[in-house]
N, C-alpha and C. Protein backbone atom coordinates (compact mmCIF):
# COMPACT_ATOMS: atom_id res chain seq x y z
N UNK A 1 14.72 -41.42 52.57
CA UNK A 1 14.43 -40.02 52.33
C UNK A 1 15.03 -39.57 50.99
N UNK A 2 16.07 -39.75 50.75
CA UNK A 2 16.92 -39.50 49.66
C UNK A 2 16.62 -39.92 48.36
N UNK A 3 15.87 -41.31 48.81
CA UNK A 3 15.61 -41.99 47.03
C UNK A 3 13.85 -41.58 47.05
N UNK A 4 13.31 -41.10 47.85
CA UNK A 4 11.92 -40.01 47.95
C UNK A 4 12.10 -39.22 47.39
N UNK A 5 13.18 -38.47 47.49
CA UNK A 5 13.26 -37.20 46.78
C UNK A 5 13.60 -37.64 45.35
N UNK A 6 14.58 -38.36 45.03
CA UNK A 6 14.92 -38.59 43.97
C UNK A 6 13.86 -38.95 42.76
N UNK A 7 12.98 -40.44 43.76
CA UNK A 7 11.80 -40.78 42.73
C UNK A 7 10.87 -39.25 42.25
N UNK A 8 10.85 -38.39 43.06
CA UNK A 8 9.68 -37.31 43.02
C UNK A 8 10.30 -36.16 41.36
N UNK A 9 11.79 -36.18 41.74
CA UNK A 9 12.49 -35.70 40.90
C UNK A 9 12.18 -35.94 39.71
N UNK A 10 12.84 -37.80 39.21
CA UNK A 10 13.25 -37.95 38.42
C UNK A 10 11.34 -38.14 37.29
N UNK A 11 10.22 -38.35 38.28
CA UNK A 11 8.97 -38.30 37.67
C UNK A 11 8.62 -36.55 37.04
N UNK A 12 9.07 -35.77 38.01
CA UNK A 12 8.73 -34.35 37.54
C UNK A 12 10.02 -34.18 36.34
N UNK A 13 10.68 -34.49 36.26
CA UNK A 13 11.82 -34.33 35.05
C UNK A 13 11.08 -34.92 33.51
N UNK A 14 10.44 -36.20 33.83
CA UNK A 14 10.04 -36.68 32.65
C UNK A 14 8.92 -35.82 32.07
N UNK A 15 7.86 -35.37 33.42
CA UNK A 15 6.73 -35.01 33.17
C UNK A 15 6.95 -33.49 32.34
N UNK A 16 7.96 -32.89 33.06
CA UNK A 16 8.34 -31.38 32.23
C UNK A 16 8.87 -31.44 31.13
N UNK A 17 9.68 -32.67 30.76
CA UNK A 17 9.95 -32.96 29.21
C UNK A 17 8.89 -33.10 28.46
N UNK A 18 7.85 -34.25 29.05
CA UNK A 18 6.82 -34.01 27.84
C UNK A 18 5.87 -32.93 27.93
N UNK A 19 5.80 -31.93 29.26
CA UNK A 19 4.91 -30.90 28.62
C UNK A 19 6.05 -30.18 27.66
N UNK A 20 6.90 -29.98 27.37
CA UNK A 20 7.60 -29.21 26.89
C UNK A 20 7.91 -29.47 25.34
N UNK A 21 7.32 -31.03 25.25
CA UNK A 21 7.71 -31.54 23.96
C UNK A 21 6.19 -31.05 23.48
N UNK A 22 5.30 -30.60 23.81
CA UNK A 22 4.00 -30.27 23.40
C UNK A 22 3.85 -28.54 22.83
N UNK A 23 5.34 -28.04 23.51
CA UNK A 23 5.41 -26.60 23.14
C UNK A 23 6.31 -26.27 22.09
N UNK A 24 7.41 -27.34 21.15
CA UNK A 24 7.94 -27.73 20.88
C UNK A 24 9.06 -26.90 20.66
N UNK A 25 9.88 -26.98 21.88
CA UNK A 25 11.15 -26.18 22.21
C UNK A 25 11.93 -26.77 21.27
N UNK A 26 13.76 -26.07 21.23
CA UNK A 26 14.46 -26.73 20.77
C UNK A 26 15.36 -27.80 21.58
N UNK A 27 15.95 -28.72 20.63
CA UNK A 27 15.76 -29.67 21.14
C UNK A 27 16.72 -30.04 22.70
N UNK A 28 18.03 -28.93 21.97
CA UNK A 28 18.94 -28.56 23.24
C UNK A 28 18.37 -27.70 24.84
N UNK A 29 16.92 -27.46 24.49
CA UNK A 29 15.83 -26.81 26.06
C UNK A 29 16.04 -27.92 26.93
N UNK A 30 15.59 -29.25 26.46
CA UNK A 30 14.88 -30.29 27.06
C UNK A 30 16.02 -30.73 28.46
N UNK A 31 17.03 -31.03 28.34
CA UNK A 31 18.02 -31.09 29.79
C UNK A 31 17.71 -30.05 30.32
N UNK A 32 17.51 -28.67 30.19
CA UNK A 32 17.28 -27.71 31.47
C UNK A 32 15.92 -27.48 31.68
N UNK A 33 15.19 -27.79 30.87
CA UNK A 33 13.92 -28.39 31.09
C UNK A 33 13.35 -29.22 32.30
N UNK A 34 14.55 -30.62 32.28
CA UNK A 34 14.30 -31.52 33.21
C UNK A 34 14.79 -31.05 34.30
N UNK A 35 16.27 -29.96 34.33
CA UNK A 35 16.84 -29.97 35.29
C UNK A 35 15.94 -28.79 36.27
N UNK A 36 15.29 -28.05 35.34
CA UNK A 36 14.24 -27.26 36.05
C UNK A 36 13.12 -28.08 37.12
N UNK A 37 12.56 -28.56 36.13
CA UNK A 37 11.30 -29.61 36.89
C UNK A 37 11.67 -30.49 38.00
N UNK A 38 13.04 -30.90 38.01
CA UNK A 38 13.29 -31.75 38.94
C UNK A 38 13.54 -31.22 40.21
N UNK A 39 14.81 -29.83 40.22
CA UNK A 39 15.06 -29.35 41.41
C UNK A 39 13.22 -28.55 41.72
N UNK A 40 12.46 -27.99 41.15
CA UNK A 40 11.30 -27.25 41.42
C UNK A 40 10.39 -28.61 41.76
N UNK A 41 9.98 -29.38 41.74
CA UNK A 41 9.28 -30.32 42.32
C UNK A 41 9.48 -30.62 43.28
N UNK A 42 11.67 -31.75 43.55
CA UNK A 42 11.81 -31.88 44.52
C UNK A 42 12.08 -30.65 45.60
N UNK A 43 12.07 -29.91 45.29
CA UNK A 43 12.39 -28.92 46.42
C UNK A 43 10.67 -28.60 47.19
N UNK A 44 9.86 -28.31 46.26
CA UNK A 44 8.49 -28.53 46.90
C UNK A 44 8.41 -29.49 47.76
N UNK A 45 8.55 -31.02 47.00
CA UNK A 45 8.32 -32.15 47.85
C UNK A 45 8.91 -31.70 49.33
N UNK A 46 10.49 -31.28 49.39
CA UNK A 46 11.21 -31.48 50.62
C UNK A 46 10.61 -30.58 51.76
N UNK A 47 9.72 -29.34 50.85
CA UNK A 47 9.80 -28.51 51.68
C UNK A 47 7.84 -28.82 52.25
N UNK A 48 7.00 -29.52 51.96
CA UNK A 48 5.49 -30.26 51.96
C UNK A 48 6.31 -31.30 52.89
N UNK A 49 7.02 -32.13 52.79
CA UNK A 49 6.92 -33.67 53.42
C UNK A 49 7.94 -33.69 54.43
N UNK A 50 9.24 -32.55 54.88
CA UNK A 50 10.34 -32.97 55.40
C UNK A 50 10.52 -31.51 56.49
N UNK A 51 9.51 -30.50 56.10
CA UNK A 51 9.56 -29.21 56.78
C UNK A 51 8.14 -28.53 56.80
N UNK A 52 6.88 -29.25 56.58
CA UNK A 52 5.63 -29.08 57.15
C UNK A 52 4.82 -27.68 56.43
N UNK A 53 5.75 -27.47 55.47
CA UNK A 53 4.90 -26.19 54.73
C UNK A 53 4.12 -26.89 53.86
N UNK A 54 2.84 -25.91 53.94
CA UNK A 54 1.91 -26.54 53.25
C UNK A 54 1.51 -25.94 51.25
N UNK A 55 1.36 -26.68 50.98
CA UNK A 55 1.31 -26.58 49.26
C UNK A 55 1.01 -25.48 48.83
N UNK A 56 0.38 -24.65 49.03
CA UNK A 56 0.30 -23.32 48.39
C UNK A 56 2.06 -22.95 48.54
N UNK A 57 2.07 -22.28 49.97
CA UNK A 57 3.85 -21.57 49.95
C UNK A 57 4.83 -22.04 49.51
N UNK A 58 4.65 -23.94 49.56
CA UNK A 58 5.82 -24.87 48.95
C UNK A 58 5.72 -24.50 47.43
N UNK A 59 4.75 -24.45 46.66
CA UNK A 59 4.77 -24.44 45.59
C UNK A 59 5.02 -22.83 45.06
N UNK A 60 4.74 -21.75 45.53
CA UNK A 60 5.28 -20.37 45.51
C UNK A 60 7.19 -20.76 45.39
N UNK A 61 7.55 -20.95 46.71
CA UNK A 61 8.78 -21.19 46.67
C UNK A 61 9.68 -21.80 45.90
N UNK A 62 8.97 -23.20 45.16
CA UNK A 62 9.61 -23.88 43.99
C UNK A 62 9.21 -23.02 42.68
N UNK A 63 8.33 -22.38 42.66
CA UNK A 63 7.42 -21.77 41.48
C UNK A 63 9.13 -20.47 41.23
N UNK A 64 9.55 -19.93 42.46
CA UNK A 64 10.60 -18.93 42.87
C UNK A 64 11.74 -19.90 42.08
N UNK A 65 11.96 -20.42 42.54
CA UNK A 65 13.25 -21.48 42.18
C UNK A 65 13.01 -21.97 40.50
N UNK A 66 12.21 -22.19 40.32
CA UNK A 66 12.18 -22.46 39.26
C UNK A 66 12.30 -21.33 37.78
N UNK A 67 11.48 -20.22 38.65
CA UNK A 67 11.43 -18.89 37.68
C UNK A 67 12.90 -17.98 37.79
N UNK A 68 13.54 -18.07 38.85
CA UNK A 68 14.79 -17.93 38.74
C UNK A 68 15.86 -18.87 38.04
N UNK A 69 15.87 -19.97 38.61
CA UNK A 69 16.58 -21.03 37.59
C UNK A 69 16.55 -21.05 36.13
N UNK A 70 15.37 -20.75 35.41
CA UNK A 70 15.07 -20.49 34.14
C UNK A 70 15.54 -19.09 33.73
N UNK A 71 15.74 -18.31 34.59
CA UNK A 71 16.61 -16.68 34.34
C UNK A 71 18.18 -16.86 34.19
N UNK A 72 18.22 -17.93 35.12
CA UNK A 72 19.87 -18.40 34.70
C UNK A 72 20.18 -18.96 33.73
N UNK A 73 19.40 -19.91 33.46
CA UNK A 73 19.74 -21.24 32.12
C UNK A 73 19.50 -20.73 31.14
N UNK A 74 18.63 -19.82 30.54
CA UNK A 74 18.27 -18.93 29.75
C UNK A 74 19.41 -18.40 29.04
N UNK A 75 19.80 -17.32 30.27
CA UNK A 75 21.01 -16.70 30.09
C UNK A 75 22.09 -17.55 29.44
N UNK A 76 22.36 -19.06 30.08
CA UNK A 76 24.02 -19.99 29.76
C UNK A 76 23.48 -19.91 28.46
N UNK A 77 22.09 -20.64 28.05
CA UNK A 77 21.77 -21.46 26.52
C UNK A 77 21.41 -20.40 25.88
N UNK A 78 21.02 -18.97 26.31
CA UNK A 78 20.45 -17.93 25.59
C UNK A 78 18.90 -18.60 24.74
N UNK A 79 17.88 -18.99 25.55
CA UNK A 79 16.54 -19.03 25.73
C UNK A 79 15.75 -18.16 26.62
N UNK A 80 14.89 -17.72 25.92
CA UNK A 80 13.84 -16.91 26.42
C UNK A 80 13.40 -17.82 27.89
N UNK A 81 13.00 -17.18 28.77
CA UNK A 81 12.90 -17.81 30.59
C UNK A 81 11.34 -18.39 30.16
N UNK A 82 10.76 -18.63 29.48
CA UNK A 82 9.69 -19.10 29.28
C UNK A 82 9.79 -20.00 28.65
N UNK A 83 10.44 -20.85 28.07
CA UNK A 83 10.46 -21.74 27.13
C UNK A 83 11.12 -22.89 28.31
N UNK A 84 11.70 -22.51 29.07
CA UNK A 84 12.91 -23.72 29.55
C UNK A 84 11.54 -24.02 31.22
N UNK A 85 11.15 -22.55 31.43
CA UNK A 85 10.49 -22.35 32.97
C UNK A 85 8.86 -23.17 32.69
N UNK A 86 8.31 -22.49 31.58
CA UNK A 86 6.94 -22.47 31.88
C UNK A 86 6.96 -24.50 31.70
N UNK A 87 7.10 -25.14 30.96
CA UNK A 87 7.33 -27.10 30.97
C UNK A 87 7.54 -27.63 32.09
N UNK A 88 8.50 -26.60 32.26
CA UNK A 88 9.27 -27.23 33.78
C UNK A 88 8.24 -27.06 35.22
N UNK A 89 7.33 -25.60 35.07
CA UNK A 89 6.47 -25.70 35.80
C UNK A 89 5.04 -26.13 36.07
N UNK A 90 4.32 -26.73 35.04
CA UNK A 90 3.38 -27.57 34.88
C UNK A 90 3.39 -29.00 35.81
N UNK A 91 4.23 -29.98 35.78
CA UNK A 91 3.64 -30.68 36.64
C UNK A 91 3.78 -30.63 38.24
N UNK A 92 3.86 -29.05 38.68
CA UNK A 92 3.56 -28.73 40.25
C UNK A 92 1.75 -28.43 40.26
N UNK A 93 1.38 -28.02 38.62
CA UNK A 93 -0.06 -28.27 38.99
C UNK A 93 -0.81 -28.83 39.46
N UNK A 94 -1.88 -28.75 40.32
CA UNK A 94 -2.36 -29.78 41.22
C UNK A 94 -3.48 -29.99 40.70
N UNK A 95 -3.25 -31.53 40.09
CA UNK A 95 -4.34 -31.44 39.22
C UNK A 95 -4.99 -32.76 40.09
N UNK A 96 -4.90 -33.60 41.33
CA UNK A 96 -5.23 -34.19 42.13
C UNK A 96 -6.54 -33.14 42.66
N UNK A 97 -6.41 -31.63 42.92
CA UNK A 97 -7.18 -30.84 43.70
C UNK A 97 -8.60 -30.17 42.64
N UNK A 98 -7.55 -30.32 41.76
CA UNK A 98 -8.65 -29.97 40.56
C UNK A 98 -9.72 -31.03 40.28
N UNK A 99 -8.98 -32.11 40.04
CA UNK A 99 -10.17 -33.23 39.69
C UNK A 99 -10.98 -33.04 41.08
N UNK A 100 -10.51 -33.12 42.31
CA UNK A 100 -11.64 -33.13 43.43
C UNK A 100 -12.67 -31.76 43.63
N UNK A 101 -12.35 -31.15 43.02
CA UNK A 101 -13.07 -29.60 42.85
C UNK A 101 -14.09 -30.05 41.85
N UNK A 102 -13.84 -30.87 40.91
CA UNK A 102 -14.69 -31.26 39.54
C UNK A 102 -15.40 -32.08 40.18
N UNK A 103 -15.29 -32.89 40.38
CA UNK A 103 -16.04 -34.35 41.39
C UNK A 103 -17.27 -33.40 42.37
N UNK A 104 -16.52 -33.03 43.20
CA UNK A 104 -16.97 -32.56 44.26
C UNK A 104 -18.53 -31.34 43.53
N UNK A 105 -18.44 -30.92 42.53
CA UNK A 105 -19.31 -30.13 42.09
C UNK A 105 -20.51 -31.14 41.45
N UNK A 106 -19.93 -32.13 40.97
CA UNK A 106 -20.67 -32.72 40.22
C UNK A 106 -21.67 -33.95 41.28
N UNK A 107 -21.09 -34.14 42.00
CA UNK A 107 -21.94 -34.31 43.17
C UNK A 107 -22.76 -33.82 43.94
N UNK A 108 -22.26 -32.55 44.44
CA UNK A 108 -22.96 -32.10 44.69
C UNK A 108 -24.22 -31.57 44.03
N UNK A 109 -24.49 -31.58 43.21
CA UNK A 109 -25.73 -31.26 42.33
C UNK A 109 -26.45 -32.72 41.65
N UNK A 110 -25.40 -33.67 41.64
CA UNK A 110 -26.80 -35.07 42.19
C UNK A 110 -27.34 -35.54 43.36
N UNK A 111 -26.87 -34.79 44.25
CA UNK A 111 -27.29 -35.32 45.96
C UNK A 111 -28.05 -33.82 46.54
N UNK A 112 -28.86 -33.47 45.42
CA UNK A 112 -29.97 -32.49 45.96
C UNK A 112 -30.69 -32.79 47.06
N UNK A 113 -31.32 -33.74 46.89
CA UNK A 113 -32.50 -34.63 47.72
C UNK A 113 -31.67 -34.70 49.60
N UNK A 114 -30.29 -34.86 49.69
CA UNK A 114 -30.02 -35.34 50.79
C UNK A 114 -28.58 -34.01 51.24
N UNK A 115 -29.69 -33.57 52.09
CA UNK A 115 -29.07 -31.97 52.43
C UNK A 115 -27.57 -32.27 53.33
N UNK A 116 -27.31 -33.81 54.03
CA UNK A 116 -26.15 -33.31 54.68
C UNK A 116 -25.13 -33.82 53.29
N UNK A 117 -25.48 -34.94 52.63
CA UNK A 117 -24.58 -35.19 51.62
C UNK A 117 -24.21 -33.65 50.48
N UNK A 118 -25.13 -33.22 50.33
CA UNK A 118 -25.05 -31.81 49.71
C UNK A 118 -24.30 -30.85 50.30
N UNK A 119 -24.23 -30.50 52.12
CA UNK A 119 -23.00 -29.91 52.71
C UNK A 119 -21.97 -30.37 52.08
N UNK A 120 -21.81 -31.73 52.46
CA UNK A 120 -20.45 -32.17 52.37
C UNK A 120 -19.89 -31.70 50.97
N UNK A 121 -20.55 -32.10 49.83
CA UNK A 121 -19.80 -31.62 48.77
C UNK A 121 -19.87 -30.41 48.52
N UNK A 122 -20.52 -29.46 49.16
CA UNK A 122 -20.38 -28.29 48.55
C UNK A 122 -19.03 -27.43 49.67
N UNK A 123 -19.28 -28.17 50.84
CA UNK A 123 -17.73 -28.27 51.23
C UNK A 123 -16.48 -28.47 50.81
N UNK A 124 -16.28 -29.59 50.45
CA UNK A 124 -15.73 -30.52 49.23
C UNK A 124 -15.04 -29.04 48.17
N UNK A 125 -16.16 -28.99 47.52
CA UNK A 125 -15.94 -28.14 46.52
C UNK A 125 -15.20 -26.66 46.74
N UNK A 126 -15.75 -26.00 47.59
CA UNK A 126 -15.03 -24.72 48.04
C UNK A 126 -13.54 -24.82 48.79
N UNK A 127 -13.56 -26.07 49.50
CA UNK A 127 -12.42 -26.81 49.89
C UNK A 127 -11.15 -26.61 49.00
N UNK A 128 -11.81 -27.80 47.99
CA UNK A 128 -10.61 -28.01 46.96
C UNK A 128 -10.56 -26.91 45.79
N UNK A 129 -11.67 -25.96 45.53
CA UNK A 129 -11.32 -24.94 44.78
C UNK A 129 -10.44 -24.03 45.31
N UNK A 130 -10.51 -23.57 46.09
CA UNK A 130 -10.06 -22.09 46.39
C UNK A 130 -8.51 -22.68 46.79
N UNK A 131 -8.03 -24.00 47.46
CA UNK A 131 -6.85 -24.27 47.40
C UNK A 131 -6.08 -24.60 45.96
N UNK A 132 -6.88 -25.24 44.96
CA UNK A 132 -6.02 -25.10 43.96
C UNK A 132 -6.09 -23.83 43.10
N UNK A 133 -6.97 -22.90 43.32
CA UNK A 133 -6.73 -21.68 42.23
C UNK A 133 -5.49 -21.17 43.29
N UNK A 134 -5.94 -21.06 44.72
CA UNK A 134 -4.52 -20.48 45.18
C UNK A 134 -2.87 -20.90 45.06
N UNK A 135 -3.10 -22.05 44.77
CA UNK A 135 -1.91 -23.01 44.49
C UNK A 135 -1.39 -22.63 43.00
N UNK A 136 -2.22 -22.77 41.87
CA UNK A 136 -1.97 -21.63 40.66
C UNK A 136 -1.57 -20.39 40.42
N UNK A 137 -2.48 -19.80 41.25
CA UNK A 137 -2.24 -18.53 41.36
C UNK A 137 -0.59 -18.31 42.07
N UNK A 138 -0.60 -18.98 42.69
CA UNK A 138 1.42 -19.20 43.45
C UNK A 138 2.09 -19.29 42.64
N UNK A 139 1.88 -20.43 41.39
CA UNK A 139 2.90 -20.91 40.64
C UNK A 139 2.93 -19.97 40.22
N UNK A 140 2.31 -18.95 39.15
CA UNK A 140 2.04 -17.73 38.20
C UNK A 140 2.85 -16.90 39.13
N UNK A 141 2.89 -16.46 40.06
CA UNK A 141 3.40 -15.30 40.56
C UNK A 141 4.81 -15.59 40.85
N UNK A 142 5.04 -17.03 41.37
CA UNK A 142 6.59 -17.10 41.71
C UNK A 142 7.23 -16.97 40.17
N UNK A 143 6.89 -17.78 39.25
CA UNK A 143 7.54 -17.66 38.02
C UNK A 143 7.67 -16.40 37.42
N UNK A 144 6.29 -15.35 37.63
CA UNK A 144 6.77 -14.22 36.99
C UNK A 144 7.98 -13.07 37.81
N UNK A 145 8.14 -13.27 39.14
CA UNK A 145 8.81 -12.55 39.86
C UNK A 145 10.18 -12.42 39.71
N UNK A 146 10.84 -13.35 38.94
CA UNK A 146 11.99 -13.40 38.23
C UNK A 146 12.36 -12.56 37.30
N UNK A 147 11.07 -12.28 36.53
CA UNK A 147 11.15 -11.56 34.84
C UNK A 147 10.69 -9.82 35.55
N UNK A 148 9.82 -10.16 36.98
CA UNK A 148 9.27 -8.57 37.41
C UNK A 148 11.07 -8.18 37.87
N UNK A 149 11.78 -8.94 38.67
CA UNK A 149 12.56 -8.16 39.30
C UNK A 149 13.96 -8.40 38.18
N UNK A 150 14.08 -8.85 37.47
CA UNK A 150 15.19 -8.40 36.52
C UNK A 150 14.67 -8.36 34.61
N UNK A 151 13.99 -7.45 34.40
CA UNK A 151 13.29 -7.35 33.16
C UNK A 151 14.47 -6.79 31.91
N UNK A 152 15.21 -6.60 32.10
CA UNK A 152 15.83 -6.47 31.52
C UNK A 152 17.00 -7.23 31.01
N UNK A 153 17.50 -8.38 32.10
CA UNK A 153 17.85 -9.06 31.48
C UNK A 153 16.53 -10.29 31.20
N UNK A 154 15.43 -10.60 31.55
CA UNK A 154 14.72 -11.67 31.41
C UNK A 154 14.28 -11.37 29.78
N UNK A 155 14.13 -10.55 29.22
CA UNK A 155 13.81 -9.74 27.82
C UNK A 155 14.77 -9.55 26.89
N UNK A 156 16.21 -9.73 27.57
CA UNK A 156 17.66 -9.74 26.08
C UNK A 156 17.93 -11.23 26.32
N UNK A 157 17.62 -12.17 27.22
CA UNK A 157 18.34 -13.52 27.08
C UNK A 157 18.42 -14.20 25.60
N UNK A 158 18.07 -13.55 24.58
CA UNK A 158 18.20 -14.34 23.48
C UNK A 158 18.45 -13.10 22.38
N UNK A 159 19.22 -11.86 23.05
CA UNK A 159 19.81 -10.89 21.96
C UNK A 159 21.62 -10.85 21.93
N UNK A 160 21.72 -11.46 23.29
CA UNK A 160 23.35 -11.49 23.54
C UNK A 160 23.63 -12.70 22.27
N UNK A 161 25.08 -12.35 22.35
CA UNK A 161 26.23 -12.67 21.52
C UNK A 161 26.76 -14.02 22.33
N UNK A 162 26.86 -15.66 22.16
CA UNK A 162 27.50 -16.55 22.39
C UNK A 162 28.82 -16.37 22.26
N UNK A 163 29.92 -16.36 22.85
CA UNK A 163 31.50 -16.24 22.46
C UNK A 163 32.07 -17.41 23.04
N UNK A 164 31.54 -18.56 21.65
CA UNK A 164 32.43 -20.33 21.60
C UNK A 164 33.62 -20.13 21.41
């Protein structure tokens, strides 16, 4: 169980480094970067595979954890909560649901001719759409709920004064 979580971790750590190297933070982001992505993944994972919630709310909840965590780290490194959060939250995208939403459309419109194969994917399709826009739509809202419920500090994290 433990090295489950860990592998899930230490893949979402890498994966939020390189979206993050694509936004090109500085270079001191990238550890709270990872340390974002890792606890916000594995905590999804634990809470999908070890406590039966299903991916939309798991991913709200890490999306929470993560958009808070980035309100904190922000604050220590004095980075804007978007720079350290938004890297870190990209690979909870479900892009497994997306490609089957893509598939699933594109099938369905070559299997005209054969009406139950045409259910199926247009099943398929409404299936896996409406769970991953809702699964998006989670991440977006947990992350911004951090910056809705403390805007004032989520908006000076990079006007304060460091005292080394």
């Amino acid at each position: 169980m433990i090295w489950a979580i860990l592998h899930d971790a230490v893949f979402a750590a890498i994966a939020g480094m390189g979206f993050g190297a694509l936004s090109n933070p500085p270079i001191k982001a990238f550890p709270y970067i990872a340390l974002l992505a890792a606890s916000g993944h594995a905590f999804r994972f634990v809470l999908m595979n070890y406590l039966g919630v299903d991916i939309a709310l798991a991913s709200l909840a890490a999306s929470m954890l993560i958009g808070f965590g980035g309100l904190w780290l922000g604050y220590i490194a004095c980075f804007p909560i978007t720079v350290v959060s938004i890297p870190a939250l990209l690979p909870m995208v479900p892009g497994k649901l997306a490609y089957n939403t893509v598939f699933s459309i594109i099938m369905f419109l070559q299997t005209m001719e054969d009406p139950e194969e045409h259910s199926r994917y247009m099943y398929m399709f409404i299936d896996n759409g409406i769970l991953s826009l809702t699964v998006i739509f989670f991440l977006a809202i947990g992350v911004i709920v951090p910056i809705a419920l403390f805007p004032k500090i989520a908006y000076t994290l990079t006007r304060r004064q460091h005292k080394y």
